[in-house]
C-alpha atoms as a PDB file:
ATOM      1  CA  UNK A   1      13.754  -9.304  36.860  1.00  0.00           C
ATOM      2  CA  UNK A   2      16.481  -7.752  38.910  1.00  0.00           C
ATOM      3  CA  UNK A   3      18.784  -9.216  41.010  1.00  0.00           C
ATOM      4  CA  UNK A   4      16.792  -9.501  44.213  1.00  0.00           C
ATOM      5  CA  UNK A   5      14.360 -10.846  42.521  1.00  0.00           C
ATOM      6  CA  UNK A   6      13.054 -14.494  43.436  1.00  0.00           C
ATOM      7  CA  UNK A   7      13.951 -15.996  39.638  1.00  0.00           C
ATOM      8  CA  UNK A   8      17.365 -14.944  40.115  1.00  0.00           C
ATOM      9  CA  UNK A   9      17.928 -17.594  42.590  1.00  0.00           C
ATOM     10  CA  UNK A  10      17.331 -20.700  40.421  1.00  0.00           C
ATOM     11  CA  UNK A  11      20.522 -20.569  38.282  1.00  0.00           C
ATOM     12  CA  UNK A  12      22.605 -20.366  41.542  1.00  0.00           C
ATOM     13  CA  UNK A  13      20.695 -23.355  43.307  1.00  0.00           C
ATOM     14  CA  UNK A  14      21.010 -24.919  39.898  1.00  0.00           C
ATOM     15  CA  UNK A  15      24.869 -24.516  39.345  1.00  0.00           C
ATOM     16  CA  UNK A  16      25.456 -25.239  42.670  1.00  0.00           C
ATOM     17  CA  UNK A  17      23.594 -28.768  42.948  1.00  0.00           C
ATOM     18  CA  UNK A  18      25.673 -29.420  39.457  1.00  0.00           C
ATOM     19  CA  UNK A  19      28.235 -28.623  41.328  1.00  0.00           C
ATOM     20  CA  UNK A  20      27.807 -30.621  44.748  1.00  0.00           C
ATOM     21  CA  UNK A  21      26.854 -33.800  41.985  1.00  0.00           C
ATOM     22  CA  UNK A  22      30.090 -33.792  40.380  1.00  0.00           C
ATOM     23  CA  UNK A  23      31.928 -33.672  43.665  1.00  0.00           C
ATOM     24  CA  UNK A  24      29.854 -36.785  44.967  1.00  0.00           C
ATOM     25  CA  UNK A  25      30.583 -38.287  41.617  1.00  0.00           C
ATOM     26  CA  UNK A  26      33.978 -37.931  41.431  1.00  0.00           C
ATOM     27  CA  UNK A  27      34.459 -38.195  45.141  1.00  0.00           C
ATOM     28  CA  UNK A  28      37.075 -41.284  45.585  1.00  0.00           C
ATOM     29  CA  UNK A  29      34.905 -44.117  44.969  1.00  0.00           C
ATOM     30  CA  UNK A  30      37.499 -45.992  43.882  1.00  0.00           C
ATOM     31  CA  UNK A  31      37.281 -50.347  43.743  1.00  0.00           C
ATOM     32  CA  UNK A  32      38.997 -52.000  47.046  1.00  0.00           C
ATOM     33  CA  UNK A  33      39.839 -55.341  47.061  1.00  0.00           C
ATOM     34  CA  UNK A  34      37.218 -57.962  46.952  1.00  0.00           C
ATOM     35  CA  UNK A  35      37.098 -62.348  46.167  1.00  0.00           C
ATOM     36  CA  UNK A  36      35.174 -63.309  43.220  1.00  0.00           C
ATOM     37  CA  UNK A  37      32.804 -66.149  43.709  1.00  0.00           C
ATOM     38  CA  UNK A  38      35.464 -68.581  42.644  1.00  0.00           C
ATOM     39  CA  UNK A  39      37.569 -67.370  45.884  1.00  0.00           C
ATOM     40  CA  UNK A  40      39.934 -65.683  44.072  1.00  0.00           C
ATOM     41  CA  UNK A  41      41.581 -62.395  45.681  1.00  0.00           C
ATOM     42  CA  UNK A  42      41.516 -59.250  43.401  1.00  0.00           C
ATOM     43  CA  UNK A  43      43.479 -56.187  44.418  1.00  0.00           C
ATOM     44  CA  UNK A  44      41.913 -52.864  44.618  1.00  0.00           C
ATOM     45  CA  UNK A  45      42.196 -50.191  41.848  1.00  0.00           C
ATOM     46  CA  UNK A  46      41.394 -46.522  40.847  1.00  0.00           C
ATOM     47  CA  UNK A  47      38.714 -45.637  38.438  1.00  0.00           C
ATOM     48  CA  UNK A  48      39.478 -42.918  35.892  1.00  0.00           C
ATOM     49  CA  UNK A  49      38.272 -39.073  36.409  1.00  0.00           C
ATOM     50  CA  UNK A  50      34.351 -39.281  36.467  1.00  0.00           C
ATOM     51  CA  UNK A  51      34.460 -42.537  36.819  1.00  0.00           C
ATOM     52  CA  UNK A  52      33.564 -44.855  39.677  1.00  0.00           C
ATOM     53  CA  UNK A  53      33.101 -48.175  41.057  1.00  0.00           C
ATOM     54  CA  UNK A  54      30.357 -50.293  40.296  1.00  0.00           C
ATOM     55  CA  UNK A  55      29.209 -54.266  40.150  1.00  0.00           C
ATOM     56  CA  UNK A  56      28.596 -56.472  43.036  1.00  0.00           C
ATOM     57  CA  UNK A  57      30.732 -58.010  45.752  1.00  0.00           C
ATOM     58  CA  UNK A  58      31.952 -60.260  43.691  1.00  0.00           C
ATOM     59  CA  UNK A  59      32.838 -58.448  40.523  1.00  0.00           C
ATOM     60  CA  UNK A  60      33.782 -54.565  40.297  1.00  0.00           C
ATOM     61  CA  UNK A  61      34.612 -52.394  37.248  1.00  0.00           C
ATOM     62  CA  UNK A  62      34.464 -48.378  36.774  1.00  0.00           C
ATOM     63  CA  UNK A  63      31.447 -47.381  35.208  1.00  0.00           C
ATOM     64  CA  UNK A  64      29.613 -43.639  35.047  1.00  0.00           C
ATOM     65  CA  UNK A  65      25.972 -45.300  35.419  1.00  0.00           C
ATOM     66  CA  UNK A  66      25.616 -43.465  39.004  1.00  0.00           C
ATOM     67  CA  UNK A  67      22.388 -46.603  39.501  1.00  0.00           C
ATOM     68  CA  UNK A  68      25.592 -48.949  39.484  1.00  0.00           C
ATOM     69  CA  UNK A  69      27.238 -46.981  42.131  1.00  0.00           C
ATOM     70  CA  UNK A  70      29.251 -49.226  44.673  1.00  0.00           C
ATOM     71  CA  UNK A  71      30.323 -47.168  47.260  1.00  0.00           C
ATOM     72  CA  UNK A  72      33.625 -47.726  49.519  1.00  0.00           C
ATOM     73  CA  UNK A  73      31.135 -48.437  51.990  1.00  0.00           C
ATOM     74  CA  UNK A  74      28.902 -50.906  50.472  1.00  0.00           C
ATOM     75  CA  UNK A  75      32.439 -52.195  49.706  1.00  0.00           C
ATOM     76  CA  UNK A  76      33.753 -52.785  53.098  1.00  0.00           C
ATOM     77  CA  UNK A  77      29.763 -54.078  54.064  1.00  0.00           C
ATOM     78  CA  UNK A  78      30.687 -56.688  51.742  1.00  0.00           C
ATOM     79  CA  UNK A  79      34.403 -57.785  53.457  1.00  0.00           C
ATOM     80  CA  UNK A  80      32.194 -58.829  56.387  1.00  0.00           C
ATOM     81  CA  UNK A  81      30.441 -60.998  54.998  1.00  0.00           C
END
């Protein structure tokens, strides 16, 4: 196959959605603050390179399971309520 050719494509689209993965990955998702069920106040904190936050509203921790993902938005969705 040369260059043009279609099968050429596939390790570029590959490397590239690696690429756009580890970005979303390691994008910030960093704990904020949040009240345990008890009512007590816990500050924010940074997870570790490749790392990000996970848990519930009520309990967060770094983790890399991306299923566990909290996001800073699911975060602030749970300061309103």
């Amino acid at each position: 196959m040369g260059p043009g050719s279609p099968g050429s494509v596939w390790p570029l689209a590959g490397t590239l959605l690696v690429a756009v993965a580890a970005s979303m990955v390691a994008g910030g998702e960093d704990c904020l603050w949040y009240v345990d069920r008890n009512g007590s106040w816990h500050p924010g904190f940074d997870c570790e390179f490749f790392t990000f936050c996970c848990g519930t509203c009520h309990q967060r921790y770094c983790c890399r399971d991306p299923l566990r993902l909290l996001t800073e938005r699911q975060q602030r969705h749970c300061l309103a309520f």
